[in-house]
N, C-alpha and C. Protein backbone atom coordinates (compact mmCIF):
# COMPACT_ATOMS: atom_id res chain seq x y z
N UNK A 1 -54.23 -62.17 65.48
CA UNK A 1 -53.76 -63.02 66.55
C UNK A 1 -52.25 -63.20 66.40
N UNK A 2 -51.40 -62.69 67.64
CA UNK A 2 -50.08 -62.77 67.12
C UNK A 2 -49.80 -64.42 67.46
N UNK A 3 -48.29 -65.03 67.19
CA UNK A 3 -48.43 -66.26 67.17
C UNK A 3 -46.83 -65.97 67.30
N UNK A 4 -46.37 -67.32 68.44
CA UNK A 4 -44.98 -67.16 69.49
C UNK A 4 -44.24 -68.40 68.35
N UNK A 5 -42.96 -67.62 67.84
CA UNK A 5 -42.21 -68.36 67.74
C UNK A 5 -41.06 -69.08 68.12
N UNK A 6 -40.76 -70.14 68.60
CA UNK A 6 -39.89 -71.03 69.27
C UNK A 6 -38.28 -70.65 68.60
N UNK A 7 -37.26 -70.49 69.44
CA UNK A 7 -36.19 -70.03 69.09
C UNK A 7 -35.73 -71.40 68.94
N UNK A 8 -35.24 -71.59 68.17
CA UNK A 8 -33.85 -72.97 68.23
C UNK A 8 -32.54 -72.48 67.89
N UNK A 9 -31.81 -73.08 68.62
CA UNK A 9 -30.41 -72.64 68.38
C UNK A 9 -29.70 -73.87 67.56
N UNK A 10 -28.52 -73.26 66.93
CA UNK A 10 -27.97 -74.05 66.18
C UNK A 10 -27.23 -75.56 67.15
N UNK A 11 -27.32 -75.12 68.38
CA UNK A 11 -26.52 -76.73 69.18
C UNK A 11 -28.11 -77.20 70.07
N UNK A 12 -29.39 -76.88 69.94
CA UNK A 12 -30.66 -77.45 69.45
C UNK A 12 -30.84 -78.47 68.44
N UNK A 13 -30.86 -77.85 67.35
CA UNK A 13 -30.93 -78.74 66.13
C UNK A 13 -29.86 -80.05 65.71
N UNK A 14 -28.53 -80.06 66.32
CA UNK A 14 -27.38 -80.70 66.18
C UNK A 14 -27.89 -81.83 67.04
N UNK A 15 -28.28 -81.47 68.05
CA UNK A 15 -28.09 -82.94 69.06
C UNK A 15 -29.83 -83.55 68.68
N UNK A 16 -30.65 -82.61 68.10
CA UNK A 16 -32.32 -83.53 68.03
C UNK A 16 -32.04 -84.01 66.37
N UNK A 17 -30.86 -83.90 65.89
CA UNK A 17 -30.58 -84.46 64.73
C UNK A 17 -30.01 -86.34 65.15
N UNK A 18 -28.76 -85.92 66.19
CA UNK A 18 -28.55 -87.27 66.45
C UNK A 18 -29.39 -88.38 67.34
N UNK A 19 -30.22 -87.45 68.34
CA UNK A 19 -31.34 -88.10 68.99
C UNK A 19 -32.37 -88.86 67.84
N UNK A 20 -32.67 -88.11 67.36
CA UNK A 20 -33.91 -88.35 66.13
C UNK A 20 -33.22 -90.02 65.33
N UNK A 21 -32.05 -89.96 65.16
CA UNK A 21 -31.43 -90.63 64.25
C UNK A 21 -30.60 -91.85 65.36
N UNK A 22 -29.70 -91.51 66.43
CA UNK A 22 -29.28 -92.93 67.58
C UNK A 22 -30.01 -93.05 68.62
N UNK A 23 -30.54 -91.94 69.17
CA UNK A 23 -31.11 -92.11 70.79
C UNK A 23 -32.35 -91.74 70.61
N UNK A 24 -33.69 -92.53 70.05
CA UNK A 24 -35.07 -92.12 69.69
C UNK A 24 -35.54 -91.86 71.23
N UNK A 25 -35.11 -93.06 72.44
CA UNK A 25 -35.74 -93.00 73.40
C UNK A 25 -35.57 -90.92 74.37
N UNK A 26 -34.54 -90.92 73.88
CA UNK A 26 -34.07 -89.38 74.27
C UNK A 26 -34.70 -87.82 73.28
N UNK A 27 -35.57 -88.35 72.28
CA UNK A 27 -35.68 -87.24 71.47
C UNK A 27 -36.77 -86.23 71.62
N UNK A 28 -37.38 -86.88 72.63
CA UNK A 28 -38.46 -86.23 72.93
C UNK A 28 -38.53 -85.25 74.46
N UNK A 29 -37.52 -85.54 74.75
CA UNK A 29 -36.89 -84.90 76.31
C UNK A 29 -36.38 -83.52 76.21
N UNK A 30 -37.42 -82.72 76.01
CA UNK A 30 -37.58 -81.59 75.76
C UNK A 30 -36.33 -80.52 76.98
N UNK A 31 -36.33 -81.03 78.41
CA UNK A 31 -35.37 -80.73 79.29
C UNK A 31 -34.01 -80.69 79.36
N UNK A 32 -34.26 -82.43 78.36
CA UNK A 32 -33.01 -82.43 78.39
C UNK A 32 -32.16 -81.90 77.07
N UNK A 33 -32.70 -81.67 75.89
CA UNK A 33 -32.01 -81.28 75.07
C UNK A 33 -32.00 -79.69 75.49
N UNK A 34 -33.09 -78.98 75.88
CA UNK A 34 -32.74 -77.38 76.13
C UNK A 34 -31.14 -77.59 77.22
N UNK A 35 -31.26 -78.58 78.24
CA UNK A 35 -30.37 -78.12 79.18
C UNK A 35 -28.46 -78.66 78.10
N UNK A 36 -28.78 -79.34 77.66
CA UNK A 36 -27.74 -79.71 76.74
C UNK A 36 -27.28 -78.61 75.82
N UNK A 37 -28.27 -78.55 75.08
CA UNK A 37 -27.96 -77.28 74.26
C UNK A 37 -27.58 -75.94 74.90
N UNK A 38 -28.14 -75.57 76.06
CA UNK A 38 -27.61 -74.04 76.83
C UNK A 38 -25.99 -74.22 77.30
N UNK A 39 -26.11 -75.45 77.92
CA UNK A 39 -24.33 -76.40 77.94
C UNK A 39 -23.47 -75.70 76.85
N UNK A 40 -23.98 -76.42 76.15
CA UNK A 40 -23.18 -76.03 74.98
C UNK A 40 -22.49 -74.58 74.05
N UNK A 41 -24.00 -73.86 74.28
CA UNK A 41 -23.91 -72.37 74.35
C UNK A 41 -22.89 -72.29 75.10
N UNK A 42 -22.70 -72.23 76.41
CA UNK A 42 -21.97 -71.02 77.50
C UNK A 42 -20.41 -72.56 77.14
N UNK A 43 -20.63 -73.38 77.47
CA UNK A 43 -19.06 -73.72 77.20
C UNK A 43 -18.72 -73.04 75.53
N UNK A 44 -19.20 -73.00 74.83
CA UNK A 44 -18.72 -72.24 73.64
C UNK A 44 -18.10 -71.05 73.67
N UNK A 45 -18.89 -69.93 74.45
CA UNK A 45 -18.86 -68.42 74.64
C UNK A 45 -17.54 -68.75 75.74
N UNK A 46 -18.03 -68.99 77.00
CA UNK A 46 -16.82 -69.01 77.50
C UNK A 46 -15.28 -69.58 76.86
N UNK A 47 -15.55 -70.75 76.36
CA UNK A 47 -13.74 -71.19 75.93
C UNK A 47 -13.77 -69.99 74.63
N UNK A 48 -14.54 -69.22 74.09
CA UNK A 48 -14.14 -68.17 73.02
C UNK A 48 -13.21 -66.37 74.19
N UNK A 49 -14.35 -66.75 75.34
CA UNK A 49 -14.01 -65.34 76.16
C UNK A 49 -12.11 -65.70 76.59
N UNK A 50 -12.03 -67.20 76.64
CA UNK A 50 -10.51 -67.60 76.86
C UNK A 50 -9.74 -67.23 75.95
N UNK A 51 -10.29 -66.97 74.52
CA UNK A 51 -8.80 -66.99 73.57
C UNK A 51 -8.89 -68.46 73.13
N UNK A 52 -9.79 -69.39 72.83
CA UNK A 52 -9.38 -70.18 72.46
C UNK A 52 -10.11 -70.20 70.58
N UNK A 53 -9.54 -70.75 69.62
CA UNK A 53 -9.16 -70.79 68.31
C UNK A 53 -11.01 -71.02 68.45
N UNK A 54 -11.33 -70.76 66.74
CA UNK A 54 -13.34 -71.26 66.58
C UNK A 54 -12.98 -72.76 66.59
N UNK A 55 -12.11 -73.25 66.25
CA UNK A 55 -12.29 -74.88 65.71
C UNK A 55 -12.63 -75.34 67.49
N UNK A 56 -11.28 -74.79 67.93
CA UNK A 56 -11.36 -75.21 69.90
C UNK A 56 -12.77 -74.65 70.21
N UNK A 57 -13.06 -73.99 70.33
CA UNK A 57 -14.46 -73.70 71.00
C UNK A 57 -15.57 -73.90 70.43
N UNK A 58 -15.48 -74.84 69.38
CA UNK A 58 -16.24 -75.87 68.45
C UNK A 58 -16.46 -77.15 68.84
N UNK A 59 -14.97 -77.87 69.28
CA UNK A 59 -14.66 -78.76 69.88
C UNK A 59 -14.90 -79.03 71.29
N UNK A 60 -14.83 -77.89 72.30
CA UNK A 60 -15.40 -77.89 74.09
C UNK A 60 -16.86 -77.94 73.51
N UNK A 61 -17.29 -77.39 72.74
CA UNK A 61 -18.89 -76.86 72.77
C UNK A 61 -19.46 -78.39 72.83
N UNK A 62 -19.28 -78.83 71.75
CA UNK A 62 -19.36 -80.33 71.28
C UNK A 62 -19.62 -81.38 72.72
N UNK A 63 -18.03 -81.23 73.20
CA UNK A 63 -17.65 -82.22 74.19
C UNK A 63 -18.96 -81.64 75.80
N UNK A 64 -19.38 -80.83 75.44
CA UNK A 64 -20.95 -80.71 76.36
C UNK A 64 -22.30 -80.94 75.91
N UNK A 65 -22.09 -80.67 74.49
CA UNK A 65 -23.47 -81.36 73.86
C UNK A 65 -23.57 -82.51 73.89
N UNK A 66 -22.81 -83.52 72.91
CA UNK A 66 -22.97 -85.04 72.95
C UNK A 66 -22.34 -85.90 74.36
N UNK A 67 -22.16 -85.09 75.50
CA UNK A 67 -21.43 -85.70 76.62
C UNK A 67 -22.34 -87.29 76.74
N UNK A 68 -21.87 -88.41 76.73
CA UNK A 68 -22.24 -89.60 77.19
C UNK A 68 -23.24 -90.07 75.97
N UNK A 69 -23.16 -89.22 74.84
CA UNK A 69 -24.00 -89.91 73.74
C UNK A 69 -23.04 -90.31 72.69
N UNK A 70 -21.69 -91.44 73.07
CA UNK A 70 -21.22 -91.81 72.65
C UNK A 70 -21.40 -92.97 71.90
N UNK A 71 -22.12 -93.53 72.81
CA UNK A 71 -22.39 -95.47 71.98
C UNK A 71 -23.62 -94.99 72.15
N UNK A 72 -24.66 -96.13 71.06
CA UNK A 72 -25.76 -95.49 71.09
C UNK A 72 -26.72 -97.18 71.19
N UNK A 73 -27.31 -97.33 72.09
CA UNK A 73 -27.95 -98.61 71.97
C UNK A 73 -29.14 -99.23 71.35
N UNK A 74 -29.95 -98.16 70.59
CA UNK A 74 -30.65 -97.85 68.74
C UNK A 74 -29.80 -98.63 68.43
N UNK A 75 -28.88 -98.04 67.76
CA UNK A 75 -28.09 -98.45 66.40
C UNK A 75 -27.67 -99.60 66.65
N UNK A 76 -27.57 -100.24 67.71
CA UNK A 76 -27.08 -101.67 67.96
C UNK A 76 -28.13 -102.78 67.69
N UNK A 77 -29.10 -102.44 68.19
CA UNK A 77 -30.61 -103.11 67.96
C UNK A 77 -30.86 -102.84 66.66
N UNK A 78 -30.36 -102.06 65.69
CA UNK A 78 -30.81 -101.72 64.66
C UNK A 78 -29.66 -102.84 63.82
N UNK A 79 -28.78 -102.35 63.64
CA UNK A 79 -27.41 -103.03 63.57
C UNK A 79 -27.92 -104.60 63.63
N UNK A 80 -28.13 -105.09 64.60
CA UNK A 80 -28.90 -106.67 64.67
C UNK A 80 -30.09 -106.97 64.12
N UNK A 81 -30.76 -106.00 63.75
CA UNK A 81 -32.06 -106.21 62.89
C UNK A 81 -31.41 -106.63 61.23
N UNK A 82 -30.48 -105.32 60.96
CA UNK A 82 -30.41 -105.60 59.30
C UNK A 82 -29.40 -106.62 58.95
N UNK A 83 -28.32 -106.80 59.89
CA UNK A 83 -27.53 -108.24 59.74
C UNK A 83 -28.43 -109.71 60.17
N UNK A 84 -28.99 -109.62 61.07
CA UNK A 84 -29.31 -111.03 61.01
C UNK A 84 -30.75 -111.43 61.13
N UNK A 85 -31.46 -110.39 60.61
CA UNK A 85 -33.28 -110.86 60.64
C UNK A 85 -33.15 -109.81 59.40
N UNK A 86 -32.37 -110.40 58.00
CA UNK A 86 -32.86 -109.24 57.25
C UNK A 86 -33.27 -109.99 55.88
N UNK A 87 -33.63 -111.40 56.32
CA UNK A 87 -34.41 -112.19 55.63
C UNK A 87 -36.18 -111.93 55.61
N UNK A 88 -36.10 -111.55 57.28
CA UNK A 88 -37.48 -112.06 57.72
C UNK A 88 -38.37 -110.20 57.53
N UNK A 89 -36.92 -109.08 57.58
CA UNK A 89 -37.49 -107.90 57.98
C UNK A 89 -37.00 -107.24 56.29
N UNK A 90 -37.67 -106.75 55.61
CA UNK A 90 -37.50 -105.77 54.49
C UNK A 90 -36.40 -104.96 55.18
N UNK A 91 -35.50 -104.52 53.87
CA UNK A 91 -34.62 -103.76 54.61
C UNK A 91 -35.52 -102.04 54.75
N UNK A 92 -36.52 -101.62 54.05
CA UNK A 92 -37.30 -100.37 54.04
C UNK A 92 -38.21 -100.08 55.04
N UNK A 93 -38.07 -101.34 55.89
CA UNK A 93 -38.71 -101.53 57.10
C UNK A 93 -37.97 -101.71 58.22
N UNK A 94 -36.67 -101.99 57.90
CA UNK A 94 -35.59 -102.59 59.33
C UNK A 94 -35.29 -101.13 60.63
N UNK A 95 -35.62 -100.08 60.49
CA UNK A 95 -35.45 -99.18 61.20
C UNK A 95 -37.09 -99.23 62.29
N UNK A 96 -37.97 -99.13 61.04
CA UNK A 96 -39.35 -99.18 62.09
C UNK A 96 -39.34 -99.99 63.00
N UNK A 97 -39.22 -101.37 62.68
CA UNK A 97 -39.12 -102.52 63.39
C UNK A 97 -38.37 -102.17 64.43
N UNK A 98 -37.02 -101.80 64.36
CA UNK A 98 -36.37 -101.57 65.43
C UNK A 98 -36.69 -100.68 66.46
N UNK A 99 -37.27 -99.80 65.87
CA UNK A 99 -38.05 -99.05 67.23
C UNK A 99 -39.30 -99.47 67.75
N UNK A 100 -40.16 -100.62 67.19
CA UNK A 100 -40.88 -101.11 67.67
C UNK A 100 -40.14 -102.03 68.71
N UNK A 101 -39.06 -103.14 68.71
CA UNK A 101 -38.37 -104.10 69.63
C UNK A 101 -36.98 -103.36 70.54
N UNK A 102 -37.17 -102.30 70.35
CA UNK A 102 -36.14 -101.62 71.09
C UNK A 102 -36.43 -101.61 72.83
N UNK A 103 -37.76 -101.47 73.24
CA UNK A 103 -38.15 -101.35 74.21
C UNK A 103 -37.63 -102.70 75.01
N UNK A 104 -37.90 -103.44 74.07
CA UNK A 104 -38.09 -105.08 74.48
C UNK A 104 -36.83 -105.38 75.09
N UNK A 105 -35.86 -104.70 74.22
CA UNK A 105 -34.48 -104.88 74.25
C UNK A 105 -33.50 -104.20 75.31
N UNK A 106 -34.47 -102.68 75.86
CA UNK A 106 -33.27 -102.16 76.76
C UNK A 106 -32.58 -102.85 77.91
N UNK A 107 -33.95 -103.77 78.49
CA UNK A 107 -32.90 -104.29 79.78
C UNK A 107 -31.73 -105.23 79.60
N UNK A 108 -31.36 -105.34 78.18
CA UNK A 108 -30.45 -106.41 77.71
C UNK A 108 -29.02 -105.78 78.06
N UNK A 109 -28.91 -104.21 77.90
CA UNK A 109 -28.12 -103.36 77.98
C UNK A 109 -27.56 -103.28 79.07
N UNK A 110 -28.84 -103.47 80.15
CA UNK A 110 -28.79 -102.62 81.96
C UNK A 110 -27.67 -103.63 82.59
N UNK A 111 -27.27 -105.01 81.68
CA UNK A 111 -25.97 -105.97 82.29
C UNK A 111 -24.71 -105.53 81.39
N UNK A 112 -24.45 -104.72 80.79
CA UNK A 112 -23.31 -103.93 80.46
C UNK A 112 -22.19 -102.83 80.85
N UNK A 113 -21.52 -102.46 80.81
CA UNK A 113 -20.68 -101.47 80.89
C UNK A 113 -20.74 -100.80 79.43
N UNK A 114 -21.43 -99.79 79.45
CA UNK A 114 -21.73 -99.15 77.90
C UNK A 114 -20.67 -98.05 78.17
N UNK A 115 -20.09 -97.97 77.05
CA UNK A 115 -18.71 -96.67 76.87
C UNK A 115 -18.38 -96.40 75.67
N UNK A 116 -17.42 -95.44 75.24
CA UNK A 116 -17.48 -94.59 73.37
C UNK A 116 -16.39 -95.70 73.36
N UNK A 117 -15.25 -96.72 73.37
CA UNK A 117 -14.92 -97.70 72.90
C UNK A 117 -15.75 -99.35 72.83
N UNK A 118 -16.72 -99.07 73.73
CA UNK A 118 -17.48 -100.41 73.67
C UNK A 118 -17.81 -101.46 72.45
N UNK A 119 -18.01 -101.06 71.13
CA UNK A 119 -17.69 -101.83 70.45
C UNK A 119 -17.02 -102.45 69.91
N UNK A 120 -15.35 -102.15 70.30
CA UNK A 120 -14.52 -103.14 70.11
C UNK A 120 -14.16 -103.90 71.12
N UNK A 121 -15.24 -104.36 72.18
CA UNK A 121 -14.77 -105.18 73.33
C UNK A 121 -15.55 -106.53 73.55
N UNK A 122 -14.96 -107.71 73.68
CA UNK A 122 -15.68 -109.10 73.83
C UNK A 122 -16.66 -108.83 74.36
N UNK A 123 -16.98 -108.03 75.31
CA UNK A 123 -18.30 -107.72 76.09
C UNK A 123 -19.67 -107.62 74.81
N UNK A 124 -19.75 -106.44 73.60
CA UNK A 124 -19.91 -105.98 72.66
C UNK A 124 -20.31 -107.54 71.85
N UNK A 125 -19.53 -108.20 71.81
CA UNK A 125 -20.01 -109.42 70.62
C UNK A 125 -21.23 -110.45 71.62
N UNK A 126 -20.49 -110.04 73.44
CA UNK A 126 -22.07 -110.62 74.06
C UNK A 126 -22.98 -110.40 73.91
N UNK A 127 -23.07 -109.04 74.14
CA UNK A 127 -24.08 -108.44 73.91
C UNK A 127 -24.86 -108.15 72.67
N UNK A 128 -24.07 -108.52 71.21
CA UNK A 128 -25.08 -108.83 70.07
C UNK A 128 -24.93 -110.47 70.16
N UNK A 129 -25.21 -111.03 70.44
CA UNK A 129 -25.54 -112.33 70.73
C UNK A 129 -26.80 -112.37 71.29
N UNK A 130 -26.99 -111.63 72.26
CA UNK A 130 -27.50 -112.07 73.92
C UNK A 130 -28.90 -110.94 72.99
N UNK A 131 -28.79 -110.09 72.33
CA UNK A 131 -29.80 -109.01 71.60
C UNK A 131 -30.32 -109.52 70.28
N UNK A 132 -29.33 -110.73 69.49
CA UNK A 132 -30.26 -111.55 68.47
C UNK A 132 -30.84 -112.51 69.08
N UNK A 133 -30.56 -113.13 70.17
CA UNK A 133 -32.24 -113.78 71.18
C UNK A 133 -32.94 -113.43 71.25
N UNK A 134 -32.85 -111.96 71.98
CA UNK A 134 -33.71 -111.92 72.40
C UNK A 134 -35.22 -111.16 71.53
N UNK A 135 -34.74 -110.34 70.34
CA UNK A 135 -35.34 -110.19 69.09
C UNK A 135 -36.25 -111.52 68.87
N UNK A 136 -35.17 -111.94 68.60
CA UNK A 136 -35.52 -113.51 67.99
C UNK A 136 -36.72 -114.20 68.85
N UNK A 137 -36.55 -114.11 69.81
CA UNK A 137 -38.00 -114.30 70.74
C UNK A 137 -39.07 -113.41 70.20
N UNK A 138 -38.83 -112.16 70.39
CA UNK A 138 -40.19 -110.88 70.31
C UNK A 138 -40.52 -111.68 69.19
N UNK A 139 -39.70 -111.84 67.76
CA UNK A 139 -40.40 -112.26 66.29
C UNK A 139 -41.48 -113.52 66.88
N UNK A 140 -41.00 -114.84 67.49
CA UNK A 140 -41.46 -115.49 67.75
C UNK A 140 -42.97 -115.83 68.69
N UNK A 141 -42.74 -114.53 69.51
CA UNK A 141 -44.17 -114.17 70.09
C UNK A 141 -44.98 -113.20 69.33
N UNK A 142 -44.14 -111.93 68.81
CA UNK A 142 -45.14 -111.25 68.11
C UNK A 142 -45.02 -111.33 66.70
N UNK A 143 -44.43 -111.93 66.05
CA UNK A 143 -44.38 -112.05 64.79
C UNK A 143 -43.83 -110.50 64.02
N UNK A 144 -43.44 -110.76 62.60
CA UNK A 144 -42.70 -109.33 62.26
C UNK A 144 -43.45 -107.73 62.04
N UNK A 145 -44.55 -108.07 62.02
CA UNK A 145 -45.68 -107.02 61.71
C UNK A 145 -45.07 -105.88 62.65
């Protein structure tokens, strides 16, 4: 019985590395990482067919793979788990947890302006404010389990 093996390309594995690790809700979007990753391919090949240096056509390749996966709103929810519930949450546990209350948490986001400087903006300290509530509730209804 022959048996089909799945090609992955090296700008495949790069972005289901950072999905896997900031954007869980994205890691499973099989569409969207192929269409990301082929991105990435042809802006590569092409800025190389230009003459441009490997580091430069390292750098365009890039700037089509991670396009808009700059701030990552995981790591923020996560980020608020191990600073300020890291009494109540093991820290060997503070990641699970967070993807268990992450759901809870996205529409906290949907009143933001999310952008790759966003965490150094007053907006940013609202919004971990306004995300240790609302945690702070889920614990309170569902407890830490």
């Amino acid at each position: 019985m022959a048996t089909q093996e799945k090609e992955i390309s090296y700008y495949d594995l790069r972005l289901r590395e950072l999905l896997n690790t900031s954007f869980p809700n994205l890691a499973t979007n099989e569409s969207f990482i192929k269409e990301r990753s082929n991105l990435a391919a042809e802006a590569y090949e092409k800025a190389f067919d230009a003459g441009h240096t490997i580091l430069e056509c390292r750098a365009i390749a890039n700037e089509a793979l991670f396009e808009g996966l700059y701030y990552s709103p995981f790591d923020t929810v996560y980020q608020v788990v191990c600073n300020e519930f890291d009494r109540e949450i093991p820290a060997d546990e503070a990641r699970a947890f967070a993807l268990k209350v992450f759901p809870y948490c996205v529409e906290v986001f949907e009143n933001y302006d999310l952008h790759q400087d966003f965490e150094g903006t007053k907006e940013y300290n609202e919004l971990y404010t306004e995300l240790t509530g609302q945690i702070q509730i889920w614990i309170e209804e569902n407890g830490v389990q």
